[in-house]
Structure formats: C-alpha cells, structure tokens
C-alpha atoms as a PDB file:
ATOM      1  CA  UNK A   1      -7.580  13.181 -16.317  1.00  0.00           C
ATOM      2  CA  UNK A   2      -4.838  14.344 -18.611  1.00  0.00           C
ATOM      3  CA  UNK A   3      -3.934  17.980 -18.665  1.00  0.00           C
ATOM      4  CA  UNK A   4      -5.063  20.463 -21.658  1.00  0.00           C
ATOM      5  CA  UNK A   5      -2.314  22.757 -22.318  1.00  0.00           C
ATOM      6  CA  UNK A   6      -3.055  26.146 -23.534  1.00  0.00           C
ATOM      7  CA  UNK A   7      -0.888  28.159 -25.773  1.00  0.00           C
ATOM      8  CA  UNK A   8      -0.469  31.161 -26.938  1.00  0.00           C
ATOM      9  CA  UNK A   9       0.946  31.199 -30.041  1.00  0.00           C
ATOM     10  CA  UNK A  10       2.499  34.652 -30.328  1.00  0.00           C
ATOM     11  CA  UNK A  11       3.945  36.163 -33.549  1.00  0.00           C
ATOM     12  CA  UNK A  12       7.091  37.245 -31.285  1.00  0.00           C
ATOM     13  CA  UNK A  13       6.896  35.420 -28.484  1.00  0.00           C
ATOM     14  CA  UNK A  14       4.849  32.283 -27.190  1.00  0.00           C
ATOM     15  CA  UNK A  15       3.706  31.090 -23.228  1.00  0.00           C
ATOM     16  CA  UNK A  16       1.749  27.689 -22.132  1.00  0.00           C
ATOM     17  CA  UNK A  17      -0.618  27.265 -19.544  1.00  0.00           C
ATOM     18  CA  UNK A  18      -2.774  24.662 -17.538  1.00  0.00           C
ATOM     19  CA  UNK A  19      -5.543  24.565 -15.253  1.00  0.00           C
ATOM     20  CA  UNK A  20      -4.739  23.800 -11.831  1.00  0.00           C
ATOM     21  CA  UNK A  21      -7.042  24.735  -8.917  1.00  0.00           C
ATOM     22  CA  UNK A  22      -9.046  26.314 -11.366  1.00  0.00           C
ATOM     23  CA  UNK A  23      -7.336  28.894 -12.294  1.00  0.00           C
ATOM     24  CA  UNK A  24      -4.651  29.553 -15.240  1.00  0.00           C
ATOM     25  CA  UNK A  25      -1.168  28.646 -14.474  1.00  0.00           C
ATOM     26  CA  UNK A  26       1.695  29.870 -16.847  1.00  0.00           C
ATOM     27  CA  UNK A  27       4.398  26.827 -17.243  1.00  0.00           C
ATOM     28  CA  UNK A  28       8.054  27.826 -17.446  1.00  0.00           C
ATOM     29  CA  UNK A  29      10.116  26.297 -20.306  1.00  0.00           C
ATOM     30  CA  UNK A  30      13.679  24.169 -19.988  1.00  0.00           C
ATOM     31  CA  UNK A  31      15.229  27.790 -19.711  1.00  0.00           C
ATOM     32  CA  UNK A  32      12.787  28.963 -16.205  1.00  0.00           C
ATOM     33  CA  UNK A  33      10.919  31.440 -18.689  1.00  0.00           C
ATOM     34  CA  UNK A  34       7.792  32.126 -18.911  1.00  0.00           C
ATOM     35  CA  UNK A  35       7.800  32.823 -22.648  1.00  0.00           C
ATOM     36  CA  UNK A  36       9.420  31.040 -25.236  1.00  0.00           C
ATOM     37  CA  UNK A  37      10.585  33.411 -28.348  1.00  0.00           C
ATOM     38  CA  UNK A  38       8.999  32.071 -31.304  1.00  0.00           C
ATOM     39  CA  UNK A  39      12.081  31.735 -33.325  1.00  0.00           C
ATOM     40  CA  UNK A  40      13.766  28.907 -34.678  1.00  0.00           C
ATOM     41  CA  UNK A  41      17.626  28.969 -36.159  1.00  0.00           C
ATOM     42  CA  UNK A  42      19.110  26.295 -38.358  1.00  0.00           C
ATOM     43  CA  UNK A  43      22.804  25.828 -37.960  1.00  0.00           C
ATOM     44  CA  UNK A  44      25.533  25.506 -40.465  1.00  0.00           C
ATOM     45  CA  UNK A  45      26.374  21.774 -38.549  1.00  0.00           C
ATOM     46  CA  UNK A  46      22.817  21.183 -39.409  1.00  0.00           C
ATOM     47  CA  UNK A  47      21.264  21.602 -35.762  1.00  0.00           C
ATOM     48  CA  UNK A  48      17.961  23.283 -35.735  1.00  0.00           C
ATOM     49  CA  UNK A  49      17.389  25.192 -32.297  1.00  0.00           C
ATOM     50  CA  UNK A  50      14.485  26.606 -31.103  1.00  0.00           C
ATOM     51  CA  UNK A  51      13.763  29.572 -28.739  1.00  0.00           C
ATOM     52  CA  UNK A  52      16.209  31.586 -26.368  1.00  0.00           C
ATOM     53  CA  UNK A  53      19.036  29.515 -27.951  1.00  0.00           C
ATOM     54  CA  UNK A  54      17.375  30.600 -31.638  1.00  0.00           C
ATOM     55  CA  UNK A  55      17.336  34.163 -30.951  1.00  0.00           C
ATOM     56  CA  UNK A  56      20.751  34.752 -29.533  1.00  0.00           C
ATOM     57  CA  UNK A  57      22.160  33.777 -32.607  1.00  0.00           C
ATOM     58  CA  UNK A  58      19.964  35.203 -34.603  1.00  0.00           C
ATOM     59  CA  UNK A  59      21.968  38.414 -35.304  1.00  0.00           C
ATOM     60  CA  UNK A  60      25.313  35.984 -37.133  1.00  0.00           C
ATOM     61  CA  UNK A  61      22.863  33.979 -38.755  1.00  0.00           C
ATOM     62  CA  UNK A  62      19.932  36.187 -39.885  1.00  0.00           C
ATOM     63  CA  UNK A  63      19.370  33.752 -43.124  1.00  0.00           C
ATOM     64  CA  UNK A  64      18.850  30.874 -41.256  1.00  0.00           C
ATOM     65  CA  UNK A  65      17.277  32.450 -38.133  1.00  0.00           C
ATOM     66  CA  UNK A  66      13.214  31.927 -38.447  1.00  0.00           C
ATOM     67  CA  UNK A  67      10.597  34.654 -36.573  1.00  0.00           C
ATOM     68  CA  UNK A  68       7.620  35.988 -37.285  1.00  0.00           C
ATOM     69  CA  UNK A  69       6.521  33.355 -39.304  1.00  0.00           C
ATOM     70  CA  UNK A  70       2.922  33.672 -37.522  1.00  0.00           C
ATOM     71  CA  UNK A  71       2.696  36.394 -40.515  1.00  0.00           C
ATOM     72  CA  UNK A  72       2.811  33.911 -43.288  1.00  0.00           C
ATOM     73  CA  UNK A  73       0.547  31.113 -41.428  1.00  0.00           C
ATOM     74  CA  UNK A  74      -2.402  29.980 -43.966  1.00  0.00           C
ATOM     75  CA  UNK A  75      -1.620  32.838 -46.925  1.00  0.00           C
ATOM     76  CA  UNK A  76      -0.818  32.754 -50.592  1.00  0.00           C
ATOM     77  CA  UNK A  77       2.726  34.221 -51.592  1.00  0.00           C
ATOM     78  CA  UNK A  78       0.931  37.025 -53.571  1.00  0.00           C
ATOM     79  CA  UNK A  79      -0.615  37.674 -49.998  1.00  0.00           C
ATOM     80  CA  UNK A  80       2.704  38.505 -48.149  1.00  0.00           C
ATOM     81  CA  UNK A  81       4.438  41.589 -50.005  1.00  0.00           C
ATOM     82  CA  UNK A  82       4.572  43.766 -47.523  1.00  0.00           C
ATOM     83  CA  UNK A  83       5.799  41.173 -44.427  1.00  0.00           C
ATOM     84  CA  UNK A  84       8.600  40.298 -47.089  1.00  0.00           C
ATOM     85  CA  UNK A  85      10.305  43.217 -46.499  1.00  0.00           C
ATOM     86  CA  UNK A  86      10.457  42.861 -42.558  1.00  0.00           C
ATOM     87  CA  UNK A  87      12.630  39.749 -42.702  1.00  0.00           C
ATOM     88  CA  UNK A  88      16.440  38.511 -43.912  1.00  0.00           C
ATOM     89  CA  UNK A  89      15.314  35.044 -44.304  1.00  0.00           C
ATOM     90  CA  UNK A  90      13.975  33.794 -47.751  1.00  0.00           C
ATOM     91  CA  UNK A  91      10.336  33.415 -48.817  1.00  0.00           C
ATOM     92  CA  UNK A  92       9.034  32.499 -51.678  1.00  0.00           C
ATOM     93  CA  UNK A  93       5.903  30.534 -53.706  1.00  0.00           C
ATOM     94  CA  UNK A  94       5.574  27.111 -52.619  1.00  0.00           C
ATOM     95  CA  UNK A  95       2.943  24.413 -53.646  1.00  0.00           C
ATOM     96  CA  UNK A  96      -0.128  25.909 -54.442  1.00  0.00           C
ATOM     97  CA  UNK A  97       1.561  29.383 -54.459  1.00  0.00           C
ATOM     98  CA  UNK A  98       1.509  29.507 -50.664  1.00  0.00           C
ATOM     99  CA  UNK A  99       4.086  31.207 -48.830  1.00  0.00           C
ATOM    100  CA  UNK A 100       7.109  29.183 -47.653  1.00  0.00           C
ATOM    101  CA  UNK A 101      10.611  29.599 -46.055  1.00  0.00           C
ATOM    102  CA  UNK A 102      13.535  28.308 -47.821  1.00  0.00           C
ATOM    103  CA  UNK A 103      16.710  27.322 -45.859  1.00  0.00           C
ATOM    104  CA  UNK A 104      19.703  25.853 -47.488  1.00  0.00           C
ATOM    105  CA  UNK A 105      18.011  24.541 -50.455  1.00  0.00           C
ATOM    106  CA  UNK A 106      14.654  23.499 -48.403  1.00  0.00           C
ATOM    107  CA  UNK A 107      11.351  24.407 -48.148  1.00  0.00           C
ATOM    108  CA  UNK A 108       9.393  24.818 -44.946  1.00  0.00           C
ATOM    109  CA  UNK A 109       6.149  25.367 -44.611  1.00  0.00           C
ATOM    110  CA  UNK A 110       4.918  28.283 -41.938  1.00  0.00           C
ATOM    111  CA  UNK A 111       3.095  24.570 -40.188  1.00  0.00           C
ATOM    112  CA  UNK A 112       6.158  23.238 -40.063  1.00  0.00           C
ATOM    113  CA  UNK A 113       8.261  25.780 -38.689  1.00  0.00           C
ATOM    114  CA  UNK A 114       5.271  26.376 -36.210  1.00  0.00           C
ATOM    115  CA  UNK A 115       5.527  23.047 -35.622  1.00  0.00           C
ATOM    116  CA  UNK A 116       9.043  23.165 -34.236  1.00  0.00           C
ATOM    117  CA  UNK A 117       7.898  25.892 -31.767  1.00  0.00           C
ATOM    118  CA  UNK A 118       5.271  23.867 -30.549  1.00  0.00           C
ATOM    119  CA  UNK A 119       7.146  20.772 -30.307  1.00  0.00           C
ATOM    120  CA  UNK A 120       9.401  22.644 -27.650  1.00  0.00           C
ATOM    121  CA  UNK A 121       6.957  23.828 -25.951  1.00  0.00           C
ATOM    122  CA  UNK A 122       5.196  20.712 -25.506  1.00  0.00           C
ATOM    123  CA  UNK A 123       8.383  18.690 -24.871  1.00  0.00           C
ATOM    124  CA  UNK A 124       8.845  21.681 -22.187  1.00  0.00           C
ATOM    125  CA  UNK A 125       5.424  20.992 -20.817  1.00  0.00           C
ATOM    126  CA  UNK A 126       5.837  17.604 -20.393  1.00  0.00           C
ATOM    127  CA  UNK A 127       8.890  17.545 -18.252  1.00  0.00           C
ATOM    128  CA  UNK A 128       7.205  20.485 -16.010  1.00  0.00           C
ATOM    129  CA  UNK A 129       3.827  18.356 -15.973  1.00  0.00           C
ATOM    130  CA  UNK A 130       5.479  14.751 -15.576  1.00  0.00           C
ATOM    131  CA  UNK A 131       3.084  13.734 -17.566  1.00  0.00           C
ATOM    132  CA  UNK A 132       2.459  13.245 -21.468  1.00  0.00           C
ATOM    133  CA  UNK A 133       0.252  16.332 -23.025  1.00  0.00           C
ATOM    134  CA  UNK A 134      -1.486  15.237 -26.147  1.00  0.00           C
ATOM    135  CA  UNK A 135      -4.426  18.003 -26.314  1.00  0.00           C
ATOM    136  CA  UNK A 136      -4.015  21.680 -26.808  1.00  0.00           C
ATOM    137  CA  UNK A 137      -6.172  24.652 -27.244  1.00  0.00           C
ATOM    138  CA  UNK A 138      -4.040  27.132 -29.091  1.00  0.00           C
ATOM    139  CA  UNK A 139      -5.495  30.987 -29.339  1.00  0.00           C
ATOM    140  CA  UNK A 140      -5.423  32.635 -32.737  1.00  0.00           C
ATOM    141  CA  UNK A 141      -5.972  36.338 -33.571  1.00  0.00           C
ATOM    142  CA  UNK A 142      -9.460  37.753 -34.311  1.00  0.00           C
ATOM    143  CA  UNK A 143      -8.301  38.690 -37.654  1.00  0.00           C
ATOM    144  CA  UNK A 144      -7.120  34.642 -38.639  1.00  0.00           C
ATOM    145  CA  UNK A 145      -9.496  33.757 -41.332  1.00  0.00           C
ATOM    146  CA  UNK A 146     -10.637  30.155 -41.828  1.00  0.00           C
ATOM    147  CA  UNK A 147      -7.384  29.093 -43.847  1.00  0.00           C
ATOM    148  CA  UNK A 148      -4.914  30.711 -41.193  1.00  0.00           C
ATOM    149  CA  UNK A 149      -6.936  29.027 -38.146  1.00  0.00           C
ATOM    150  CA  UNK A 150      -6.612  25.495 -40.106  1.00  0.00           C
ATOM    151  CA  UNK A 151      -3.253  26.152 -40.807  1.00  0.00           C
ATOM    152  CA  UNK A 152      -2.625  26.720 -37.019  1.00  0.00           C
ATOM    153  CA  UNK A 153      -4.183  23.269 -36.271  1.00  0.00           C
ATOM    154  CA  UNK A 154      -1.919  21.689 -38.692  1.00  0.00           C
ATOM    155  CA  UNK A 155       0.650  23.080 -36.961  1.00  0.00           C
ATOM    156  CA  UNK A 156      -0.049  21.767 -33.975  1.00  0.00           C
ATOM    157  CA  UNK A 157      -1.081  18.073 -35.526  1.00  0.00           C
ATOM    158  CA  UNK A 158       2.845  17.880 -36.936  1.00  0.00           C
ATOM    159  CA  UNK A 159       3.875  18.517 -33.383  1.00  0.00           C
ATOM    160  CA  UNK A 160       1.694  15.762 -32.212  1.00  0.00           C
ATOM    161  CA  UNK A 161      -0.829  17.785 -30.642  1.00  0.00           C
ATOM    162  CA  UNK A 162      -4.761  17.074 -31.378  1.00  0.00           C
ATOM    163  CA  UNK A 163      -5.726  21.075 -31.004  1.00  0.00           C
ATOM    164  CA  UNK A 164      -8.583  23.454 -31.179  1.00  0.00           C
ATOM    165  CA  UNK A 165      -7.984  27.386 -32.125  1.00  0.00           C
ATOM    166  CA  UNK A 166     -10.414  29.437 -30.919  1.00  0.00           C
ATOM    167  CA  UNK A 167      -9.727  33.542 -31.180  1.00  0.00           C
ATOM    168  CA  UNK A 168      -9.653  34.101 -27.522  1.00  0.00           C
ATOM    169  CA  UNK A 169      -7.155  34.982 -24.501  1.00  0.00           C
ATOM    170  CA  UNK A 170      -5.249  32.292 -22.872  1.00  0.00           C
ATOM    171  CA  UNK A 171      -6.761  32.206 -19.508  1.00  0.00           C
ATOM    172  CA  UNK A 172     -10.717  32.604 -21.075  1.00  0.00           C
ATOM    173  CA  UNK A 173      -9.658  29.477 -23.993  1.00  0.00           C
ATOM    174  CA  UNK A 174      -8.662  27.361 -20.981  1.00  0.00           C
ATOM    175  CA  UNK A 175     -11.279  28.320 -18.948  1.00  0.00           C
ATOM    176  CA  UNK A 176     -13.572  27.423 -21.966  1.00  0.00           C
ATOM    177  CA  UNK A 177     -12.430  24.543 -22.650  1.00  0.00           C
ATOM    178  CA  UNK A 178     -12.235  22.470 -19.086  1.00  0.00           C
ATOM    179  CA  UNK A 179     -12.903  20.034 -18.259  1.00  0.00           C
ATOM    180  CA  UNK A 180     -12.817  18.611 -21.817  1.00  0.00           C
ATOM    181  CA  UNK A 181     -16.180  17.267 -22.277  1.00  0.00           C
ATOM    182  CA  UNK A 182     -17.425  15.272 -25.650  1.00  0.00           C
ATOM    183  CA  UNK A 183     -19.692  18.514 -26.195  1.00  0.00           C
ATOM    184  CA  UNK A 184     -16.913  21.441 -25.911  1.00  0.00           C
ATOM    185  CA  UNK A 185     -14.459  19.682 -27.762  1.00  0.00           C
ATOM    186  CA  UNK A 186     -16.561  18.678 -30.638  1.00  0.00           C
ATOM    187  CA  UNK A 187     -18.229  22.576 -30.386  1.00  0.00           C
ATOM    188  CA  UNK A 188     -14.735  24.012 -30.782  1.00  0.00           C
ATOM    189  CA  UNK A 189     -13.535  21.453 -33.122  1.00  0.00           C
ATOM    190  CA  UNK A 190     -16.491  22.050 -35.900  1.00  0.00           C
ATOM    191  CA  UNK A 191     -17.153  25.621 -35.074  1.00  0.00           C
ATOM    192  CA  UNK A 192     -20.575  25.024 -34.756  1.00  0.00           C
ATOM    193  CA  UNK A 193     -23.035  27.808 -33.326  1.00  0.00           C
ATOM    194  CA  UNK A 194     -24.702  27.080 -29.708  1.00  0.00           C
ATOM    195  CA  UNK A 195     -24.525  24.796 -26.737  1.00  0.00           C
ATOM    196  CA  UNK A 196     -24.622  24.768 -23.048  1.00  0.00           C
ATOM    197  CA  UNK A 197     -21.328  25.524 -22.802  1.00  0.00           C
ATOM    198  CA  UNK A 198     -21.800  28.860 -25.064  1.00  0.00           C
ATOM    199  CA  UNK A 199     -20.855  26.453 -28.107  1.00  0.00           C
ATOM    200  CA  UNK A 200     -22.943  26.543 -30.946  1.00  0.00           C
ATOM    201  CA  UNK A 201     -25.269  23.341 -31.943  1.00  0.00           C
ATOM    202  CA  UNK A 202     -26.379  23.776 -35.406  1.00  0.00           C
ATOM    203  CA  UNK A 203     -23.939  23.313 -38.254  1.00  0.00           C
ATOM    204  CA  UNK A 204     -24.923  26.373 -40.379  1.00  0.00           C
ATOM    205  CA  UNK A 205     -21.577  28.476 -40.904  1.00  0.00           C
ATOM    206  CA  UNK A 206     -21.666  32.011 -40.289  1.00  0.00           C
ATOM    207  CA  UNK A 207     -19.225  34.865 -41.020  1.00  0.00           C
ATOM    208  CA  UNK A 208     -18.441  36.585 -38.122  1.00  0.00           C
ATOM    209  CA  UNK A 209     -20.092  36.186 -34.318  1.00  0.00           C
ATOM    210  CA  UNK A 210     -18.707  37.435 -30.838  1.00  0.00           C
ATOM    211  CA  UNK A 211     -17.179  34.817 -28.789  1.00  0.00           C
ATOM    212  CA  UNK A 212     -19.423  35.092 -25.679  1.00  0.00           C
ATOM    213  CA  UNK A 213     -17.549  36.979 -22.385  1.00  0.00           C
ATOM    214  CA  UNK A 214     -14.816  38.186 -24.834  1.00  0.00           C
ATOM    215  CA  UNK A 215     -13.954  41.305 -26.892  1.00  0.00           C
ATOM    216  CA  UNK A 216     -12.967  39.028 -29.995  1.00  0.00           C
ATOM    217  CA  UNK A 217     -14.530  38.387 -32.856  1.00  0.00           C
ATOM    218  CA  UNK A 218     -14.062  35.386 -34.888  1.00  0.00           C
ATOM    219  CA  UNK A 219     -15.074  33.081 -37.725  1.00  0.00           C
ATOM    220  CA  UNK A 220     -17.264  30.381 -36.503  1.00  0.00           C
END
C-alpha cells in the first residue's frame, strides 16, 4: 500500500511524516533535517531554490527571497495590510484582487509558491521512501477559513499531490487518516459531519465543530 505523507505546512518552517509501525515518523530532507524552511529564493541566473539553500541567501537577495507566504494563502489584497509591512518582497492585487508575489516582472500566486515548497518536500520524500508519494494530508491552522484551506489543497494539487487539509497536529492527521480507506478519504475530502471513523456522514455544512480528540477547531 502506498505511503500517505503528512505535512506540516508551517508559516516558517515545514516537516513530513509517515506511518510506520504505527506510529509517526518525521522524514529528513536532501539536507538530513528534519524541517525544511519554508522559503523559496529566485536567482538573478534565473534558478529558483528552495529551503536551507533559500534562506541562506536570503539576507543579499531579500527581493527575490520568498517566506511567510502561508500569510497570504486564500486572501484578498485588501486583506493583507498589515503582513505587507513584515516583508521586502513585493505584493500586490492579482486576479480577482487576491494577493500575489511579484518577482522580476512575474506574478506568483501564494499556491504556487507553496507549491514549490511542497514539491521539495515531496521530491525529498520520495528518495527517503524509495517509493513514489502521490497522497498527502497537509494540516492547516484552526483559524484557515474555507478559502485559505482550498487554497492549501491547490497548493498541493500543483505539486502533484491529491491532498486533504484538516486543522489538526501532524501525528493526530496521520493517525486519522490511516489506513486510507474509501470512507476517511472521502469524509476529509467533502468535510462532511459523522462516520465511524469520527468523520461526518451527512452533507449539511456547518460553521465551526471540534475535531474529535483535538484542541482545534475548524470549518467542516
């Protein structure tokens, strides 16, 4: 059965994990860590570089140096005023007046640049796995609201990943979610209310619930 990777998606810095024995085993990255900064640089040579490599050069190439772009996932550019002011690089209104990063002339969306992260980390996960990782279950703040959580599954879909996002820990998500049965997957994927699993069965929406065995809240 193929492997579920979990990830935590961190504003600063980002881990992966898999289920082996049962229990929650962090993966190291190409550089033996077990986090991955959640930066990515774009060089004057046009190389784009992702992680350790992103963040060491971050302080001679601050324009062109991307982190923190968790804070801009799934908003509006009207949204962002205050995280505007935290960073060198350039953001501005996009298509539909969502935020987005422009770099030498381009725009990125916050997907796409999450994307990149993820694409890293999965490439990373692969080579430590030896085997090809096509599902993910990537955690997502209690706070996300519904546009922020799709945006976070977007991000994973450019990076080739078929992913849920449910607002838990790490270790609880991937406990959650394995084994990956037809009923926990389509549960987390619709956001539907009960099932043996804890998963909702109805597909009335609600506001808010409590994710059962966790301190989180979340839109379901």
């Amino acid at each position: 059965m193929a492997k579920i990777l979990g990830i935590d998606l961190g504003t600063t810095n980002s881990a992966m994990a898999v289920l082996e024995g049962g229990k929650p085993t962090i993966i190291v990255n190409a550089e033996g860590d077990r986090t991955t900064p959640s930066v990515v640089g774009f060089r004057p040579d046009g190389d784009r570089i992702v992680g350790k490599a992103a963040k060491n050069q971050a302080v001679t190439n601050p324009k062109n140096t991307v982190f923190s772009i968790k804070r801009f996932m799934g908003r509006r550019y009207d949204e962002v005023g205050s995280e505007l002011k935290t960073v060198p690089y350039t953001v501005k209104s996009g298509t539909g007046s969502r935020a987005v990063v422009e770099i030498d002339g381009q725009d990125y969306t916050p997907e796409q640049i999450s994307a990149m992260i993820l694409s890293k980390m999965k490439a990373d996960a692969e080579k430590y796995l030896g085997e090809a990782v096509t599902d993910a279950v990537i955690t997502v703040p209690a706070y996300f609201n519904d546009a922020q959580r799709q945006a976070t599954k977007d991000a994973g879909k450019i990076a080739g990943l078929t992913s849920t996002c449910p607002c838990l820990t790490l270790p609880t998500a991937l406990s959650r979610f394995w084994p990956p049965t037809a009923t926990t997957t389509w549960a987390a994927t619709t956001g539907t209310r009960r099932s043996s699993t804890g998963w909702p069965t109805s597909s009335s929406r609600k506001t808010t619930s409590t994710c059962a065995r966790t301190r989180w809240r979340c839109s379901v």
